[in-house]
Every structure is written in structure tokens, then in C-alpha cells.
PDB file of N, CA and C in Angstrom:
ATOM      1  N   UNK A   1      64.632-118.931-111.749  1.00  0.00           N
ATOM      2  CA  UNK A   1      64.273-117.534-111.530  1.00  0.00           C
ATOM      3  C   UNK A   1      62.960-117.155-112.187  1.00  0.00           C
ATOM      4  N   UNK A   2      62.085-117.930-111.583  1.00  0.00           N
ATOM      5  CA  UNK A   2      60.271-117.268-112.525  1.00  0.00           C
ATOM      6  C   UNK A   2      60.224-117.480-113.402  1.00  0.00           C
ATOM      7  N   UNK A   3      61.275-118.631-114.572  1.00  0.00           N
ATOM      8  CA  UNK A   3      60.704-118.590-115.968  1.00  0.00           C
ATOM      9  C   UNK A   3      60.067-119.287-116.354  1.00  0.00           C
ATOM     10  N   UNK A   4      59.531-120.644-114.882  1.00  0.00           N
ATOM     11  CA  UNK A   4      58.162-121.107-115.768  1.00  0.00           C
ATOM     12  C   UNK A   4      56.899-120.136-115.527  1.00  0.00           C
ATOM     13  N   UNK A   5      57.203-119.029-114.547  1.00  0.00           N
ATOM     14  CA  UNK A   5      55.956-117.966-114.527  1.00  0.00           C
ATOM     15  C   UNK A   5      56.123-117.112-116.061  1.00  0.00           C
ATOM     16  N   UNK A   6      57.613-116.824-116.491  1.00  0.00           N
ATOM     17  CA  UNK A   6      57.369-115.780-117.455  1.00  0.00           C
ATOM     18  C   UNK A   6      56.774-116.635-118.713  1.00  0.00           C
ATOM     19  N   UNK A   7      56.718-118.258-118.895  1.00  0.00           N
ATOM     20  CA  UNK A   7      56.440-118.731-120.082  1.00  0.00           C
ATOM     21  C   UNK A   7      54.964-119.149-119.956  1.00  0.00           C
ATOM     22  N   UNK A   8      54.558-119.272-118.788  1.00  0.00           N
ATOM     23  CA  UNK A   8      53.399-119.929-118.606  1.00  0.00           C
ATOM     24  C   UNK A   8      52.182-119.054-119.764  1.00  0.00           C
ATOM     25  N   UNK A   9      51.244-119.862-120.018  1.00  0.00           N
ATOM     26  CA  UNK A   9      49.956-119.175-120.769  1.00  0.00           C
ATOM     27  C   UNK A   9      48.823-118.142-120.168  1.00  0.00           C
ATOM     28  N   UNK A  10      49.049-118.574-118.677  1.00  0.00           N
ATOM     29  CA  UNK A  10      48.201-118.244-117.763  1.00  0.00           C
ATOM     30  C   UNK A  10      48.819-116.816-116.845  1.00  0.00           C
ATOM     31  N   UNK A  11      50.162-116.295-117.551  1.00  0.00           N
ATOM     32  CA  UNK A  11      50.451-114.929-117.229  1.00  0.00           C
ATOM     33  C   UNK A  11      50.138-114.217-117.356  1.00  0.00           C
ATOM     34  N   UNK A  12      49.109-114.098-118.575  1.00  0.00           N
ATOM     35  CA  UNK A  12      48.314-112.421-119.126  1.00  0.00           C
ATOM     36  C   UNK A  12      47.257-112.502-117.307  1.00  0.00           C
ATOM     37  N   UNK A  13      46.171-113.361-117.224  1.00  0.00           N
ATOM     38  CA  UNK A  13      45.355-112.989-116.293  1.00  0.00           C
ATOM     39  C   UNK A  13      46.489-112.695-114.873  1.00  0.00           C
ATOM     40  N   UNK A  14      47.297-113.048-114.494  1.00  0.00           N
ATOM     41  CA  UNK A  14      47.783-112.890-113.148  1.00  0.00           C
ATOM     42  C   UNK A  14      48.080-111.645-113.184  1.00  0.00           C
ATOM     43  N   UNK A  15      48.422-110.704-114.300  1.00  0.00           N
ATOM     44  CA  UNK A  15      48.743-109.397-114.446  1.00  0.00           C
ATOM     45  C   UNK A  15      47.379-108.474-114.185  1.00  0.00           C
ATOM     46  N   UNK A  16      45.870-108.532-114.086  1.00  0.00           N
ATOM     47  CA  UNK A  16      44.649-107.882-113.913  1.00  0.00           C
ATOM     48  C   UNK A  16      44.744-107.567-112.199  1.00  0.00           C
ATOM     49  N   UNK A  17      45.400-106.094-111.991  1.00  0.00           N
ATOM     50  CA  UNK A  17      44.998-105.613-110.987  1.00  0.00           C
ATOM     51  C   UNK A  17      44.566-104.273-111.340  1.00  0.00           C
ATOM     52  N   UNK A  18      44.477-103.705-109.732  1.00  0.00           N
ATOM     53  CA  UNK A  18      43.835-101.794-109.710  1.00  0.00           C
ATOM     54  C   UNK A  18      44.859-101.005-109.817  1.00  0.00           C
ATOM     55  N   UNK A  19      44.364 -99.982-110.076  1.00  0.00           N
ATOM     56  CA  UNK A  19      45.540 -99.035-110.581  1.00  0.00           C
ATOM     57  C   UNK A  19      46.754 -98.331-109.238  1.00  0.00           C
ATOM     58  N   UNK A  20      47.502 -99.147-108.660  1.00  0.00           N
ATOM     59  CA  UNK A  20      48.627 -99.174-107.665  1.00  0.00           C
ATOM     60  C   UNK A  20      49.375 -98.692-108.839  1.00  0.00           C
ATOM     61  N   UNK A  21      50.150 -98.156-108.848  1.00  0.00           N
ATOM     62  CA  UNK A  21      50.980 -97.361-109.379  1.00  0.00           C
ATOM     63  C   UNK A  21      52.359 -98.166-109.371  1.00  0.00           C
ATOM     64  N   UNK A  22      52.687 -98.733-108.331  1.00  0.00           N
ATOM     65  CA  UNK A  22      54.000 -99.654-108.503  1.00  0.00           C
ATOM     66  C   UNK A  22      53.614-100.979-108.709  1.00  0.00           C
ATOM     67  N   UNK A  23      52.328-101.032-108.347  1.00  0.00           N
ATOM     68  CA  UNK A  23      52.105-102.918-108.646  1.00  0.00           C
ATOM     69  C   UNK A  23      51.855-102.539-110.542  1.00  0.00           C
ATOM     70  N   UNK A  24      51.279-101.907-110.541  1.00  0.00           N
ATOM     71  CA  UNK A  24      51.286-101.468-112.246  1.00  0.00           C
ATOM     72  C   UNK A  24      52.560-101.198-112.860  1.00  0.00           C
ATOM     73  N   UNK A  25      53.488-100.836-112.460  1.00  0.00           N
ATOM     74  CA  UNK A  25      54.894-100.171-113.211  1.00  0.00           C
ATOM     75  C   UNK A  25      55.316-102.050-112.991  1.00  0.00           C
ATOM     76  N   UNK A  26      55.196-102.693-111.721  1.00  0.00           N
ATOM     77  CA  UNK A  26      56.282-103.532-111.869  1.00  0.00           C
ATOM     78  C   UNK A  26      55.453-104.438-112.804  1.00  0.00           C
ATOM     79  N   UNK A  27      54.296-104.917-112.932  1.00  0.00           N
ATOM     80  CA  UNK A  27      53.720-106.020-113.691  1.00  0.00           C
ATOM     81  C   UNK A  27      53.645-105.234-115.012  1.00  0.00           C
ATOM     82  N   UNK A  28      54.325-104.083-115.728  1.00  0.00           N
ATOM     83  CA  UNK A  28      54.193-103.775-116.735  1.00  0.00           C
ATOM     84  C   UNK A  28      56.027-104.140-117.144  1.00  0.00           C
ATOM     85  N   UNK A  29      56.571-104.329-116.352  1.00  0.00           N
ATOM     86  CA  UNK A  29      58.218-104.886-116.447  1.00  0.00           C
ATOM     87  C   UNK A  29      58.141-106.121-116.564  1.00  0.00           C
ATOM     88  N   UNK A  30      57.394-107.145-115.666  1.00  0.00           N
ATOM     89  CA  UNK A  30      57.224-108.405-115.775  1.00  0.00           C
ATOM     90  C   UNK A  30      56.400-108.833-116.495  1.00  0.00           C
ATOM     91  N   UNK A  31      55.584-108.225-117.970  1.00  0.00           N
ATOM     92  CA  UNK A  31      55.134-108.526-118.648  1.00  0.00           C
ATOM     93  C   UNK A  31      56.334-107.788-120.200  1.00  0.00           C
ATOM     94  N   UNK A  32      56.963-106.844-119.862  1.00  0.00           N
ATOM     95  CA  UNK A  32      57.758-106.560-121.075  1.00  0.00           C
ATOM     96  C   UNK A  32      59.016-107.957-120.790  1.00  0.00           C
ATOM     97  N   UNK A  33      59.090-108.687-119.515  1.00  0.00           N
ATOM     98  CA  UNK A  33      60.237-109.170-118.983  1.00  0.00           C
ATOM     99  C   UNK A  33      59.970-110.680-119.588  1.00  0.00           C
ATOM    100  N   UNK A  34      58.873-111.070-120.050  1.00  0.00           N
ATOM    101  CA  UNK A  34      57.988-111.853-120.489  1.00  0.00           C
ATOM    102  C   UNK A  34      58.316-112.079-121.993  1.00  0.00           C
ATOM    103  N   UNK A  35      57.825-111.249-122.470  1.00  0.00           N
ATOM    104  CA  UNK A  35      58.182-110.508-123.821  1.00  0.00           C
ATOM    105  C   UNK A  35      59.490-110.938-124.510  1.00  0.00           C
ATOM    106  N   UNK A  36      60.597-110.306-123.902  1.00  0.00           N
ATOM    107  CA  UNK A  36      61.341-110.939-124.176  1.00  0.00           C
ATOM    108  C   UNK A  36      61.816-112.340-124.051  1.00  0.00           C
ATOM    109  N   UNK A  37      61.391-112.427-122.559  1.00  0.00           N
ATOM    110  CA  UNK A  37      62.049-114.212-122.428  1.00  0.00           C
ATOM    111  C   UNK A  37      61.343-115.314-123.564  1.00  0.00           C
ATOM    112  N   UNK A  38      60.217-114.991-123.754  1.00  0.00           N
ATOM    113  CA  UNK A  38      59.174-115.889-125.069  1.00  0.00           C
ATOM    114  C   UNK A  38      59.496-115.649-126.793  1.00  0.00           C
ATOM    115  N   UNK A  39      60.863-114.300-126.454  1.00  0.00           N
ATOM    116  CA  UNK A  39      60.680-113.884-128.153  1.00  0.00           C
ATOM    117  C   UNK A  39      59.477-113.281-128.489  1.00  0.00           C
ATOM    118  N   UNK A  40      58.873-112.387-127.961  1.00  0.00           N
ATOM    119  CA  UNK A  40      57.094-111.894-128.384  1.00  0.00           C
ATOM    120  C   UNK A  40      57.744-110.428-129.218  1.00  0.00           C
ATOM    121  N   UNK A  41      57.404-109.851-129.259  1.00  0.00           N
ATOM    122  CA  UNK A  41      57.170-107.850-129.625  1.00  0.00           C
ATOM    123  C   UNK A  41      57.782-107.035-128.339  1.00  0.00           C
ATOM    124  N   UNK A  42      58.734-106.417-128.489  1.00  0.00           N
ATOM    125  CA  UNK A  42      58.963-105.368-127.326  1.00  0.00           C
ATOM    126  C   UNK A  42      59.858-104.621-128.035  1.00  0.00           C
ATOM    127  N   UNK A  43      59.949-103.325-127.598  1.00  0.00           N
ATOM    128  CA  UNK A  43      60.385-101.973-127.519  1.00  0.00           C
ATOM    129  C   UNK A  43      61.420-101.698-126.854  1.00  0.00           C
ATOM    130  N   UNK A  44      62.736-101.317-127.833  1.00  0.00           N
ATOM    131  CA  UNK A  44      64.143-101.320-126.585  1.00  0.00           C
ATOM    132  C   UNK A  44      63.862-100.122-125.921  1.00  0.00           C
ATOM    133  N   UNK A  45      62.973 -99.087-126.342  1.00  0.00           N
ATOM    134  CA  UNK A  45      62.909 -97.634-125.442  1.00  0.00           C
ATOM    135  C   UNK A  45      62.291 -98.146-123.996  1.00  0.00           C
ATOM    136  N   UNK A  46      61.237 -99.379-124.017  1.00  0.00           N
ATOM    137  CA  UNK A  46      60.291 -99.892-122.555  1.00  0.00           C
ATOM    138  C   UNK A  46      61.521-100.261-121.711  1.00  0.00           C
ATOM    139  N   UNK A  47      62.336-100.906-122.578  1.00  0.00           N
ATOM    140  CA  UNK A  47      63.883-101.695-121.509  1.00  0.00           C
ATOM    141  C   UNK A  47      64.650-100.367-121.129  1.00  0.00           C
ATOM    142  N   UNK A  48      64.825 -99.272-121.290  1.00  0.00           N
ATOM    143  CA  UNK A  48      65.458 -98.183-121.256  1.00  0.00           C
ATOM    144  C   UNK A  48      64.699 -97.212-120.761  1.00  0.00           C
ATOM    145  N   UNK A  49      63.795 -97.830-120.351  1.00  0.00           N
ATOM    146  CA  UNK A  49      62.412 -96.890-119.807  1.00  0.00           C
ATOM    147  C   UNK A  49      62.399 -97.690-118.346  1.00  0.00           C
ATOM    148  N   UNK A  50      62.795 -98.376-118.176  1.00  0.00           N
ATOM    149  CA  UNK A  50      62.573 -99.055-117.114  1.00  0.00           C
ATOM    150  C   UNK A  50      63.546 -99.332-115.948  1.00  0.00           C
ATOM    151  N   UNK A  51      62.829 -99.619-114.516  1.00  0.00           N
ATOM    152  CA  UNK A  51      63.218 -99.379-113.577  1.00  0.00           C
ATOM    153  C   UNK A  51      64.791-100.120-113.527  1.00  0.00           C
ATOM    154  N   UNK A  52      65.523 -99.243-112.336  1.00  0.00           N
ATOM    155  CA  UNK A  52      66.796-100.034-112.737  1.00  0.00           C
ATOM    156  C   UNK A  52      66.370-101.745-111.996  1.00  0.00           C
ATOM    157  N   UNK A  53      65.469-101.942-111.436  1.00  0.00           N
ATOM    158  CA  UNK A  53      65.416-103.666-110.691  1.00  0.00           C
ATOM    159  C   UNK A  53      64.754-104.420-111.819  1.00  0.00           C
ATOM    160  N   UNK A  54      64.283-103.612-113.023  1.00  0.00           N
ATOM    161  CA  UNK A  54      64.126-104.205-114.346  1.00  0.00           C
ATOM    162  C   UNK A  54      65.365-104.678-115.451  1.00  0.00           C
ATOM    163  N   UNK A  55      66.096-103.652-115.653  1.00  0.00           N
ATOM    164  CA  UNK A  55      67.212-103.647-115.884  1.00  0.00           C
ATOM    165  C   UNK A  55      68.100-104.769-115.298  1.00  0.00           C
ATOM    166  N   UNK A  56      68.426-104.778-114.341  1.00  0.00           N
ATOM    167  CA  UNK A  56      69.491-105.849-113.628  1.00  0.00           C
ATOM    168  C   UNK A  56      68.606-107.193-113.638  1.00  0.00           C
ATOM    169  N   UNK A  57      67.753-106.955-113.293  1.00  0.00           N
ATOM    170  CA  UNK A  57      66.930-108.533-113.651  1.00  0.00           C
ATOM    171  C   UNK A  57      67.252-109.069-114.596  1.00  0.00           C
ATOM    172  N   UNK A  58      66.861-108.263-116.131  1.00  0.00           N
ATOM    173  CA  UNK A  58      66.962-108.616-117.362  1.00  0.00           C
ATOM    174  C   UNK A  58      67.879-108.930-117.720  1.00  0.00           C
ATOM    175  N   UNK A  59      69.300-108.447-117.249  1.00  0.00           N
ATOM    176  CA  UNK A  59      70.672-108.775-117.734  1.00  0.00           C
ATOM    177  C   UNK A  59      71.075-109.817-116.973  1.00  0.00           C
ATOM    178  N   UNK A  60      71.237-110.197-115.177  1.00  0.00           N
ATOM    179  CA  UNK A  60      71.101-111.182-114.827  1.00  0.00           C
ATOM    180  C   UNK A  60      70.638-112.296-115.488  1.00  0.00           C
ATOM    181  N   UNK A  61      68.851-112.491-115.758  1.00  0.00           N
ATOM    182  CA  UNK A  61      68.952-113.477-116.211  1.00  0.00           C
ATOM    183  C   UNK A  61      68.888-113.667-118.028  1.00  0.00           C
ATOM    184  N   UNK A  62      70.336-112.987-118.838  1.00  0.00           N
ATOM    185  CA  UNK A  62      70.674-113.221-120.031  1.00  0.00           C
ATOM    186  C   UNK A  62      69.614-112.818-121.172  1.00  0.00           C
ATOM    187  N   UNK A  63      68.349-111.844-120.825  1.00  0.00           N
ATOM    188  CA  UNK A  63      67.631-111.990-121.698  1.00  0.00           C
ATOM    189  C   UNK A  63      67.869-110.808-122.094  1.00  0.00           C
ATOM    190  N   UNK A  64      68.815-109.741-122.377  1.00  0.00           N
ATOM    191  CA  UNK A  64      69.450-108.766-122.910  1.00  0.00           C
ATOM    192  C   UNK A  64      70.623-109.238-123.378  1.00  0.00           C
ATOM    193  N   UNK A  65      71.180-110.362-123.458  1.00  0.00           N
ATOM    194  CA  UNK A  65      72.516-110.695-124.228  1.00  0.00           C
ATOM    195  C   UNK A  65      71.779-110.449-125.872  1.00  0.00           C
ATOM    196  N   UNK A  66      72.455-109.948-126.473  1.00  0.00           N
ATOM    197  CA  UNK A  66      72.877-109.721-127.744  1.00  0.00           C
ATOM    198  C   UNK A  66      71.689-108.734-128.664  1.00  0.00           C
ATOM    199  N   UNK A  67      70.904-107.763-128.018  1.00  0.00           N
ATOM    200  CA  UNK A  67      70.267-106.972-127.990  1.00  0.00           C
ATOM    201  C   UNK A  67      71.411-105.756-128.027  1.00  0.00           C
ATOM    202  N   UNK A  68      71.075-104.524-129.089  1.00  0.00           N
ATOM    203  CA  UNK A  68      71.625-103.430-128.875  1.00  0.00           C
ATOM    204  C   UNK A  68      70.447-102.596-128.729  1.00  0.00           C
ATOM    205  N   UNK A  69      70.682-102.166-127.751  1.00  0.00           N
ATOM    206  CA  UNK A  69      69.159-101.482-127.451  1.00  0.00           C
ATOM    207  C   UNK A  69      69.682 -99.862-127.800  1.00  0.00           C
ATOM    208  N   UNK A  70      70.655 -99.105-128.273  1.00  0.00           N
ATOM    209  CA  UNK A  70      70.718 -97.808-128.748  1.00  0.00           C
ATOM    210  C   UNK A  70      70.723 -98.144-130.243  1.00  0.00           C
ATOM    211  N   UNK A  71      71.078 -99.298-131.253  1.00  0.00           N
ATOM    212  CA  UNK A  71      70.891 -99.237-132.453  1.00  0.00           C
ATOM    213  C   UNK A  71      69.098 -98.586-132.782  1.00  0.00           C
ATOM    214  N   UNK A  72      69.649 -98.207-133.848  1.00  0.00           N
ATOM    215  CA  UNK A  72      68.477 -96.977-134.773  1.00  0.00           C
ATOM    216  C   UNK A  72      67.846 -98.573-135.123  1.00  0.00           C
ATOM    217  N   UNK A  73      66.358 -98.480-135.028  1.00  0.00           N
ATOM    218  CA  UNK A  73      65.238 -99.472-135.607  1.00  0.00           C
ATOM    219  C   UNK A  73      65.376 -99.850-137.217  1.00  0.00           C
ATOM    220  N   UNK A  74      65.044-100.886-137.462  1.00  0.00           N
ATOM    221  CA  UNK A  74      65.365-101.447-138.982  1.00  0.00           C
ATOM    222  C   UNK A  74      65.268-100.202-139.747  1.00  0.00           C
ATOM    223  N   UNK A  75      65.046 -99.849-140.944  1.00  0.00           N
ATOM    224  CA  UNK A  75      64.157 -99.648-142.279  1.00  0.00           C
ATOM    225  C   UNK A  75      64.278-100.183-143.055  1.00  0.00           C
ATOM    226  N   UNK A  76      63.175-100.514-144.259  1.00  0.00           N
ATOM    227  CA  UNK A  76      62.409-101.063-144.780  1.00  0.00           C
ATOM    228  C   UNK A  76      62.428-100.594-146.158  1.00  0.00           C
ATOM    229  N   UNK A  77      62.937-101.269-147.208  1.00  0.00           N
ATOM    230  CA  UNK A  77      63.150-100.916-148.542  1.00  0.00           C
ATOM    231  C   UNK A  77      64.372-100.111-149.021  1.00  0.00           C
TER     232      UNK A  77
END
């Protein structure tokens, strides 16, 4: 299911298009979709922000298992 596209190195450039409004919303899912599958930095509000064909993707393919995405963010000291 695309995960040698989501791991590949060469995913940041395939993401450089014009401002389409859905080609932008979806390559901004398939780069948070990325994110997670690599272990990188992401934001549970972007996963909760996002379209439901983001959503079901993500859980389909397991990369929301064991994520609580309503837990309150760490703190620190």
C-alpha cells in the first residue's frame, strides 16, 4: 500500500505542486501520512484535522495503532 513511496527519500520533491486546493490538502495528508509511517514529528490535532480518506487510510494501514490522539501533550519538569 505506497510504503515504499511513503519511505522513499525522494518524497519531499514529488510533493512540489500549484496551489489546487485538494491536490494540496491531499499531499499535505500524504506527507503527515509519511510522518508517521517513518516515526518523523507530527501533530495528533493534523490526524484529527484530517480528511476522513486520511483517517481510514491511516488506521487501515496500522499507523494509528497505539497512538492516543485525545491524550493532553507531555509536560516537561
Amino acid at each position: 500500500m505506497g510504503t515504499l513511496l511513503l519511505t522513499d527519500p525522494g518524497f519531499a520533491r514529488a510533493t512540489e505542486v500549484g496551489e489546487r486546493e485538494f491536490v494540496v490538502r491531499r499531499l499535505h495528508e500524504w506527507t503527515l501520512l509519511r510522518s508517521i509511517a517513518v516515526n518523523a514529528r507530527w501533530k495528533p490535532r493534523d490526524v484529527l484535522a484530517a480528511s476522513d480518506w486520511f483517517q481510514r487510510t491511516a488506521e487501515l494501514a496500522g499507523h494509528l495503532e497505539g497512538h492516543d490522539l485525545f491524550a493532553p501533550p507531555p509536560t516537561t519538569g
